[in-house]
C-alpha atoms as a PDB file:
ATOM      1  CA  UNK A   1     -57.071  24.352  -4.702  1.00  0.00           C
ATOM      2  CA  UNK A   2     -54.165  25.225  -2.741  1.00  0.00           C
ATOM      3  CA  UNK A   3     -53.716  25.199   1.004  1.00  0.00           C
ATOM      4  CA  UNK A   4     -56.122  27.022   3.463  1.00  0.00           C
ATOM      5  CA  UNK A   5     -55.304  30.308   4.487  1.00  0.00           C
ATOM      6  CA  UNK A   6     -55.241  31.298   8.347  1.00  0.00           C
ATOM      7  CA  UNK A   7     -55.239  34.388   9.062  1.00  0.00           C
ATOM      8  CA  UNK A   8     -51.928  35.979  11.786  1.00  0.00           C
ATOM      9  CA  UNK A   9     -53.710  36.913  15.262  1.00  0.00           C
ATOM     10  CA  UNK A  10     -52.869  40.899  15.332  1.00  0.00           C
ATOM     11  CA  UNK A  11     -52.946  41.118  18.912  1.00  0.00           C
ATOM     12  CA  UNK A  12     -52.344  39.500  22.418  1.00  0.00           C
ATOM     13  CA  UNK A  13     -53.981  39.088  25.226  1.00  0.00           C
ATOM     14  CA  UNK A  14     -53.147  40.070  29.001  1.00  0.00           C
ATOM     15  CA  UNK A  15     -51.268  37.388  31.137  1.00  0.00           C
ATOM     16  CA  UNK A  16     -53.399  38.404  33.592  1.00  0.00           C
ATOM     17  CA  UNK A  17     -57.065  38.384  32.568  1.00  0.00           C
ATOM     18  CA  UNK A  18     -58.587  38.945  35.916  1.00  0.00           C
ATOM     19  CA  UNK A  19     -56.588  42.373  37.362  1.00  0.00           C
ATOM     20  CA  UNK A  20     -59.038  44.948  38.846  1.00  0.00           C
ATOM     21  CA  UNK A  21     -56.957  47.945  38.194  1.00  0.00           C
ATOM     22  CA  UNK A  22     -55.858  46.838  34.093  1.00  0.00           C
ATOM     23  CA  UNK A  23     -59.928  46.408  33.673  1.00  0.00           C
ATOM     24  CA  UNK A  24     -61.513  49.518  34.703  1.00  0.00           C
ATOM     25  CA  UNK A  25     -58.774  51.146  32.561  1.00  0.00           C
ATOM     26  CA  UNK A  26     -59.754  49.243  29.825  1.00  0.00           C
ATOM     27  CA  UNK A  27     -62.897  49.879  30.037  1.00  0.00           C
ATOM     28  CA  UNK A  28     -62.723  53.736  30.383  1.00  0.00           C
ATOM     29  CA  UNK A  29     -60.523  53.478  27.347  1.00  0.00           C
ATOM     30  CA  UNK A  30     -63.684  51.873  25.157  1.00  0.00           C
ATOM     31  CA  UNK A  31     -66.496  54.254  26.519  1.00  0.00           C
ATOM     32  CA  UNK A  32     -63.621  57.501  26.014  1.00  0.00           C
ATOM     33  CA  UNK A  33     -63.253  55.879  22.261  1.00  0.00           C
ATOM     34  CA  UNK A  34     -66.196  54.655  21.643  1.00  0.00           C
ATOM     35  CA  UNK A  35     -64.543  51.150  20.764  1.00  0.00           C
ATOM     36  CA  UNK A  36     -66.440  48.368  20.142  1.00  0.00           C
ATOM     37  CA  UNK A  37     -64.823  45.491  21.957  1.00  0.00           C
ATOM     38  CA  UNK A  38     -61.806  44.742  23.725  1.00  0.00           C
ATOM     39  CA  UNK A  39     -59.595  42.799  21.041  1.00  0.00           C
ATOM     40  CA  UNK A  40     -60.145  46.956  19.269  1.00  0.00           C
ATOM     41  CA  UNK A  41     -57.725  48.004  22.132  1.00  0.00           C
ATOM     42  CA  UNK A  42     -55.628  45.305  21.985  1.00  0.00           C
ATOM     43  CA  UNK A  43     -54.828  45.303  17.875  1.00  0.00           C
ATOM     44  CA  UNK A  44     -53.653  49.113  18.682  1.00  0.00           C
ATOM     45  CA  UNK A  45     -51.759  48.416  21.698  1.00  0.00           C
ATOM     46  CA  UNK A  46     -49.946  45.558  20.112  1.00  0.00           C
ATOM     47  CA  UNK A  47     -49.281  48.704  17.335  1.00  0.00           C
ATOM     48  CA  UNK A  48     -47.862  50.500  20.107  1.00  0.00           C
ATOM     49  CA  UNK A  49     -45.791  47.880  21.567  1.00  0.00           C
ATOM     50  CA  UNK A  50     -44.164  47.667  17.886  1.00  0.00           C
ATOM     51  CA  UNK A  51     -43.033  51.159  17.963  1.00  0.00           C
ATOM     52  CA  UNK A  52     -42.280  51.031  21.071  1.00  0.00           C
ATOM     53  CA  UNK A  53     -39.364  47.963  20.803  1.00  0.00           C
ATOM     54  CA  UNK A  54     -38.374  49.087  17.465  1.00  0.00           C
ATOM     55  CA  UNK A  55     -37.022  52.412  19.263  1.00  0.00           C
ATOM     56  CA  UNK A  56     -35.256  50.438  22.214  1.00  0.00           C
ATOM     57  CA  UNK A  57     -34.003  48.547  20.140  1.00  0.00           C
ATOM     58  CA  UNK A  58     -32.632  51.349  17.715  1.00  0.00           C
ATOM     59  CA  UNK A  59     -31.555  53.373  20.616  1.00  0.00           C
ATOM     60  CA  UNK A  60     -29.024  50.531  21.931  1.00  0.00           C
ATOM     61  CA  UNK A  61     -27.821  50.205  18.092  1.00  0.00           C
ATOM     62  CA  UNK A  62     -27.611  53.854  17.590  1.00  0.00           C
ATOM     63  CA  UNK A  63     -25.182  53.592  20.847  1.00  0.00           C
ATOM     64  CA  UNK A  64     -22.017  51.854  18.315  1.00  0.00           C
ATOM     65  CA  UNK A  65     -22.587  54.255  15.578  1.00  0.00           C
ATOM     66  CA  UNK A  66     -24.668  51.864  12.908  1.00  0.00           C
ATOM     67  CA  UNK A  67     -25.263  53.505   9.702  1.00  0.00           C
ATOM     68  CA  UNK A  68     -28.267  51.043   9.352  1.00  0.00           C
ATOM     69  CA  UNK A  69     -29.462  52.275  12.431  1.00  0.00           C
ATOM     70  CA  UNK A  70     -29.992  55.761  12.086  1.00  0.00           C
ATOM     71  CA  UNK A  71     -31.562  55.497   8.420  1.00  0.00           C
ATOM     72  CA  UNK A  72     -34.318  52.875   9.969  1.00  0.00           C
ATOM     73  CA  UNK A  73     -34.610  55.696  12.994  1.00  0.00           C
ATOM     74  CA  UNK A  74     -35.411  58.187  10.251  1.00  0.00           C
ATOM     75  CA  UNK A  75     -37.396  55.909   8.883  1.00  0.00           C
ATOM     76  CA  UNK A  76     -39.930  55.775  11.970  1.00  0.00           C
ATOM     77  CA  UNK A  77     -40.005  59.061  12.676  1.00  0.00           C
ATOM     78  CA  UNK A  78     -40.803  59.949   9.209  1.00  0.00           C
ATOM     79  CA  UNK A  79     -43.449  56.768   9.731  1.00  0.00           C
ATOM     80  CA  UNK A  80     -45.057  57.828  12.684  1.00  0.00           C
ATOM     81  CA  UNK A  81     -45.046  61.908  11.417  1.00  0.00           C
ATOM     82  CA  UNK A  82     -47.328  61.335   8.608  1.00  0.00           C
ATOM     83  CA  UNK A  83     -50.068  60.029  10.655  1.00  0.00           C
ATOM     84  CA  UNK A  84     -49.038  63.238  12.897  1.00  0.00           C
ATOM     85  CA  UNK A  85     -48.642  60.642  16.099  1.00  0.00           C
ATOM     86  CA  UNK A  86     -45.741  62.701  16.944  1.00  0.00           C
ATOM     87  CA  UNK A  87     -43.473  65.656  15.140  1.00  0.00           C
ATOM     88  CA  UNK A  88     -40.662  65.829  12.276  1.00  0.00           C
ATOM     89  CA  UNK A  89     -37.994  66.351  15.066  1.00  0.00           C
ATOM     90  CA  UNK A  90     -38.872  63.813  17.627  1.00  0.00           C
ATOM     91  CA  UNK A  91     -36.452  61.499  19.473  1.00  0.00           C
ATOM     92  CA  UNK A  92     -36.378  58.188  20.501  1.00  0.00           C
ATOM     93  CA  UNK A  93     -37.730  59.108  23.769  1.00  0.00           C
ATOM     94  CA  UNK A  94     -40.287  60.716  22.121  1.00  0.00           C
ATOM     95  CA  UNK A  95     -41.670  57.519  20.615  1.00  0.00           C
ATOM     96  CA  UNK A  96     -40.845  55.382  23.886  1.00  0.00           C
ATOM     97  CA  UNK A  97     -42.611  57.892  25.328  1.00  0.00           C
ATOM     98  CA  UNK A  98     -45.828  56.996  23.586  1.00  0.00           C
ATOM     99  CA  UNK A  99     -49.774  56.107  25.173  1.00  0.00           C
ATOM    100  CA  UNK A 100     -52.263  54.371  23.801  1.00  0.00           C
ATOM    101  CA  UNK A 101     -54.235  57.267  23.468  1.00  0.00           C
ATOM    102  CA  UNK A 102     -52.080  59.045  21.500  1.00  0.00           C
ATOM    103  CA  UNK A 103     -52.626  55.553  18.598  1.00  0.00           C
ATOM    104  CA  UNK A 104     -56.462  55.776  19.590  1.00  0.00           C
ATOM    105  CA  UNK A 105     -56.427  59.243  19.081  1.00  0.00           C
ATOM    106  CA  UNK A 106     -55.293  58.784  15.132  1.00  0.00           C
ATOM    107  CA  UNK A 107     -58.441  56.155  14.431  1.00  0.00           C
ATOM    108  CA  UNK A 108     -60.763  57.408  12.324  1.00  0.00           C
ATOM    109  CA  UNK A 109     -63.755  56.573  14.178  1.00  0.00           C
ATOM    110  CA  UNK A 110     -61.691  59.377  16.821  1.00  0.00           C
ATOM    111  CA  UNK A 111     -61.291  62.208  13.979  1.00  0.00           C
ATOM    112  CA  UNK A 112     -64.581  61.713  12.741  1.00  0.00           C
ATOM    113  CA  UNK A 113     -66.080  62.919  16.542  1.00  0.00           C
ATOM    114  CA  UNK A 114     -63.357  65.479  17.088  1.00  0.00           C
ATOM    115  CA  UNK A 115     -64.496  66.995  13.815  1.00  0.00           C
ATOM    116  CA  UNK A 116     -68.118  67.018  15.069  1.00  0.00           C
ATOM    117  CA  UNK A 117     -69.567  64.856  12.562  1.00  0.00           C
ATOM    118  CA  UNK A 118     -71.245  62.669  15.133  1.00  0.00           C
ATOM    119  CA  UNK A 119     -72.190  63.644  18.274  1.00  0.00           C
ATOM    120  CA  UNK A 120     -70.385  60.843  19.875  1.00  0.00           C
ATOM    121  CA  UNK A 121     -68.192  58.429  19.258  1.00  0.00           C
ATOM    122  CA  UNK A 122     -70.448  55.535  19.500  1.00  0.00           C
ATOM    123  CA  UNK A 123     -72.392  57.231  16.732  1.00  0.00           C
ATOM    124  CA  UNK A 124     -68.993  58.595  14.855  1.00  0.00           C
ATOM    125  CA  UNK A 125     -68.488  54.534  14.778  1.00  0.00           C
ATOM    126  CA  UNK A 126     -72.232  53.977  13.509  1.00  0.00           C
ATOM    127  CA  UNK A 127     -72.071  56.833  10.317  1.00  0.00           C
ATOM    128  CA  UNK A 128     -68.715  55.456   9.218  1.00  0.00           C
ATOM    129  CA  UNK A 129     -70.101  51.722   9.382  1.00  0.00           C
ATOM    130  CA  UNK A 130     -73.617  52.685   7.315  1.00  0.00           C
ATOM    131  CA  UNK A 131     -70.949  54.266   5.014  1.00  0.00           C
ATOM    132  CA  UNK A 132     -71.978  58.219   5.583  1.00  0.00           C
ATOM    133  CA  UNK A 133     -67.797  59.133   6.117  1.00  0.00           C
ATOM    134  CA  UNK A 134     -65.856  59.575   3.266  1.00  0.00           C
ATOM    135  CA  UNK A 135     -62.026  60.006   3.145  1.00  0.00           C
ATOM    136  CA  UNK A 136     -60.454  61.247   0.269  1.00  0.00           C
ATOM    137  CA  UNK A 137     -63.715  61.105  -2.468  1.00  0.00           C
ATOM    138  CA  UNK A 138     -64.052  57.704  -1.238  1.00  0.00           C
ATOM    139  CA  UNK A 139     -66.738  55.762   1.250  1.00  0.00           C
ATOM    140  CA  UNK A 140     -64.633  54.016   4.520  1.00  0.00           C
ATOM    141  CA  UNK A 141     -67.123  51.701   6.215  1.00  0.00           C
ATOM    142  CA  UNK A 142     -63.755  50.891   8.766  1.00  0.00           C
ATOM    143  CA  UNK A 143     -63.806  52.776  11.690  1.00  0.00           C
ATOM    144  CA  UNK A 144     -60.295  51.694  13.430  1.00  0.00           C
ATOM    145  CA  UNK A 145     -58.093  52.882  10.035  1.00  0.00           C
ATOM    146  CA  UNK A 146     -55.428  55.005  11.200  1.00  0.00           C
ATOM    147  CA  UNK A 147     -54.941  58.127   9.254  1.00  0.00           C
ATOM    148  CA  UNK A 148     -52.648  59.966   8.121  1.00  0.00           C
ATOM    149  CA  UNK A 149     -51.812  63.844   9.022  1.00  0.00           C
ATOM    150  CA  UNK A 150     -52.627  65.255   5.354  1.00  0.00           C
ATOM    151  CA  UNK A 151     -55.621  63.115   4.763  1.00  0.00           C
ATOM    152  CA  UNK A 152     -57.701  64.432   7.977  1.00  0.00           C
ATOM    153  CA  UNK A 153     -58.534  67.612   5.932  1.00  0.00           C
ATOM    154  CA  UNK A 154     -60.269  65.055   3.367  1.00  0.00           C
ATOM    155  CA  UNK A 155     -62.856  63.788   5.700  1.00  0.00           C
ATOM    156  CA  UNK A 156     -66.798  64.289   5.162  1.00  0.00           C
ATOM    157  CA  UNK A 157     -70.386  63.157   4.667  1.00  0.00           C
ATOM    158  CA  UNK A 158     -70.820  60.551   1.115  1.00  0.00           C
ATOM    159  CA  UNK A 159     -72.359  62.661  -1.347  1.00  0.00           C
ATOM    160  CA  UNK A 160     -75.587  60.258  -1.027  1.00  0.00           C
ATOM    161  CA  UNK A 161     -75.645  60.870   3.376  1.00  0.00           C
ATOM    162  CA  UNK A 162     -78.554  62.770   4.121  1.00  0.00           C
ATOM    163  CA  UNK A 163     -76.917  64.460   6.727  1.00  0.00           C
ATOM    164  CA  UNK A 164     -74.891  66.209   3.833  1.00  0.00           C
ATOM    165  CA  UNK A 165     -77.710  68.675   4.127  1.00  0.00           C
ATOM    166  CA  UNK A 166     -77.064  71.169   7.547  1.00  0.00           C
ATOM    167  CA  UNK A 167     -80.671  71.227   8.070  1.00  0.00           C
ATOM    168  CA  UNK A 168     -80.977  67.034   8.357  1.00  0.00           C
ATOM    169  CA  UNK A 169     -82.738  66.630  12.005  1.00  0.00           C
ATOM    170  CA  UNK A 170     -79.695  64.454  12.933  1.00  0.00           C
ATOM    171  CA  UNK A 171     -77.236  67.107  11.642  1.00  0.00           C
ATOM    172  CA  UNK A 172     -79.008  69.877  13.766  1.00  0.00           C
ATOM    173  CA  UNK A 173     -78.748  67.802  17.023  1.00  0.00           C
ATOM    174  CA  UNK A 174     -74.490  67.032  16.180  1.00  0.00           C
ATOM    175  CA  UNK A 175     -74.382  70.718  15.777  1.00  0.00           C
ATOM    176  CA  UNK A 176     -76.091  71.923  17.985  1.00  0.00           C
ATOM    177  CA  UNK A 177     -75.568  69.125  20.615  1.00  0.00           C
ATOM    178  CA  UNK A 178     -72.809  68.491  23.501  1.00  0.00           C
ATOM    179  CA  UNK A 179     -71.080  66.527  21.252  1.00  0.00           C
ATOM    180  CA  UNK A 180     -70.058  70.242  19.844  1.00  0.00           C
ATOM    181  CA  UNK A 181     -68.274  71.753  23.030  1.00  0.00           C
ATOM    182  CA  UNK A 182     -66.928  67.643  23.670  1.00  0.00           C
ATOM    183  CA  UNK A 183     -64.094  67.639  21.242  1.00  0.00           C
ATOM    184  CA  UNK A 184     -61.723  65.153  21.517  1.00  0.00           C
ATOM    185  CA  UNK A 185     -62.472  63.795  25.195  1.00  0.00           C
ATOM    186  CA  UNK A 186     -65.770  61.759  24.165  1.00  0.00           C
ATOM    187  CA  UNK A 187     -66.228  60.534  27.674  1.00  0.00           C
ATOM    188  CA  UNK A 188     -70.289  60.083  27.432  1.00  0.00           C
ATOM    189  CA  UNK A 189     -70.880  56.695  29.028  1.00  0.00           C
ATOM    190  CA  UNK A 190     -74.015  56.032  26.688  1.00  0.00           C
ATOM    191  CA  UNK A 191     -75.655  52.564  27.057  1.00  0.00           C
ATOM    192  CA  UNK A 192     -76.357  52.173  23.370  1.00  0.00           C
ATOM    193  CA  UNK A 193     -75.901  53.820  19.819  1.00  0.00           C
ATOM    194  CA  UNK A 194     -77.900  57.141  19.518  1.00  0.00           C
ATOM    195  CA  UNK A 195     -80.099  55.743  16.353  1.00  0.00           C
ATOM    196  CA  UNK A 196     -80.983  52.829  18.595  1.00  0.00           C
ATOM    197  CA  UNK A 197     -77.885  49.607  17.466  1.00  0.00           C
ATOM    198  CA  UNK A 198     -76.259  48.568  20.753  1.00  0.00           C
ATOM    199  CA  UNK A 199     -72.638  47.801  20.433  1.00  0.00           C
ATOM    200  CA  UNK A 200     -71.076  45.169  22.391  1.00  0.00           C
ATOM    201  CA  UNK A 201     -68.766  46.661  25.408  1.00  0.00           C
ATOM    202  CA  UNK A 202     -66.592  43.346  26.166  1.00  0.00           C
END
């Protein structure tokens, strides 16, 4: 039968787990996303950290003239590009330089909002679970997928989502709601999902 397989933890957590200031900023980061639980943040901020010590770490090799160096430096730039986190001709700094918003900003729960398919983000999260978003002809029930620059264009209602027709009730309140002037910023502090599911805030 083979051995078990155990899955790699994806994230750490803070050394720290009882700082005031670390918490509330945590916390206005999942009610600005729309993220269901803390361990969310902490799988993209371990993604962060990643690009973040693969450019020091470049930038101090870059510093003796390693061939190796500047092709894996191309290599994350070109990386990070295509899911449009930053531009073509960025720098090192550029990627040091990095926020958590700018990884949370990439998640497709995030685009899904921004492109006013859901009046919220808690409800952007609830469509793409139920498996009304699709991304490229295909259903995504995975809200925290980062994607890429070219793909964004590709994102809609499932053929079979009722709220593929624009006169759906639900469709005429995302429309026609605050959720339409909101954009990106998504910083409605609702207590639970719009079509009634609480999500869990911790």
């Amino acid at each position: 039968m083979g051995d078990p397989k155990f899955p790699k933890k994806t994230y750490s957590t803070p050394r720290h787990p009882w700082e005031k200031e670390r918490i509330d900023s945590e916390r206005e980061l999942l009610n600005k996303f729309g993220l269901k639980n803390k361990r969310e943040l902490w799988k993209n901020m371990e993604l962060l950290k990643s690009f973040r010590s693969q450019a020091r770490e470049l930038q101090a090799r870059m510093r003796t003239n390693d061939d190796n160096a500047v092709k894996q430096f191309q290599l994350l730039i070109k990386r990070l590009n295509r899911y449009s986190i930053i531009s073509e001709n960025a720098t090192l700094d550029d990627v040091l330089s990095l926020t958590i918003e700018d990884i949370l900003a990439r998640r497709l729960q995030t685009i899904v909002y921004r492109k006013n398919y859901a009046r919220t983000p808690k409800q952007a999260r609830q469509l793409i679970t139920h498996g009304h978003i699709t991304m490229d002809g295909r259903r995504v029930t995975v809200p925290g997928i980062i994607v890429e620059g070219h793909m964004e264009g590709q994102i809609g209602y499932t053929e079979s989502s009722p709220l593929n027709d624009e006169l759906h009730p639900l469709r005429q309140i995302i429309m026609n709601g605050p959720g339409a002037q909101q954009g990106e910023s998504g910083q409605e502090n609702d207590s639970q999902d719009e079509t009634g599911s609480g999500e869990e805030k911790q």
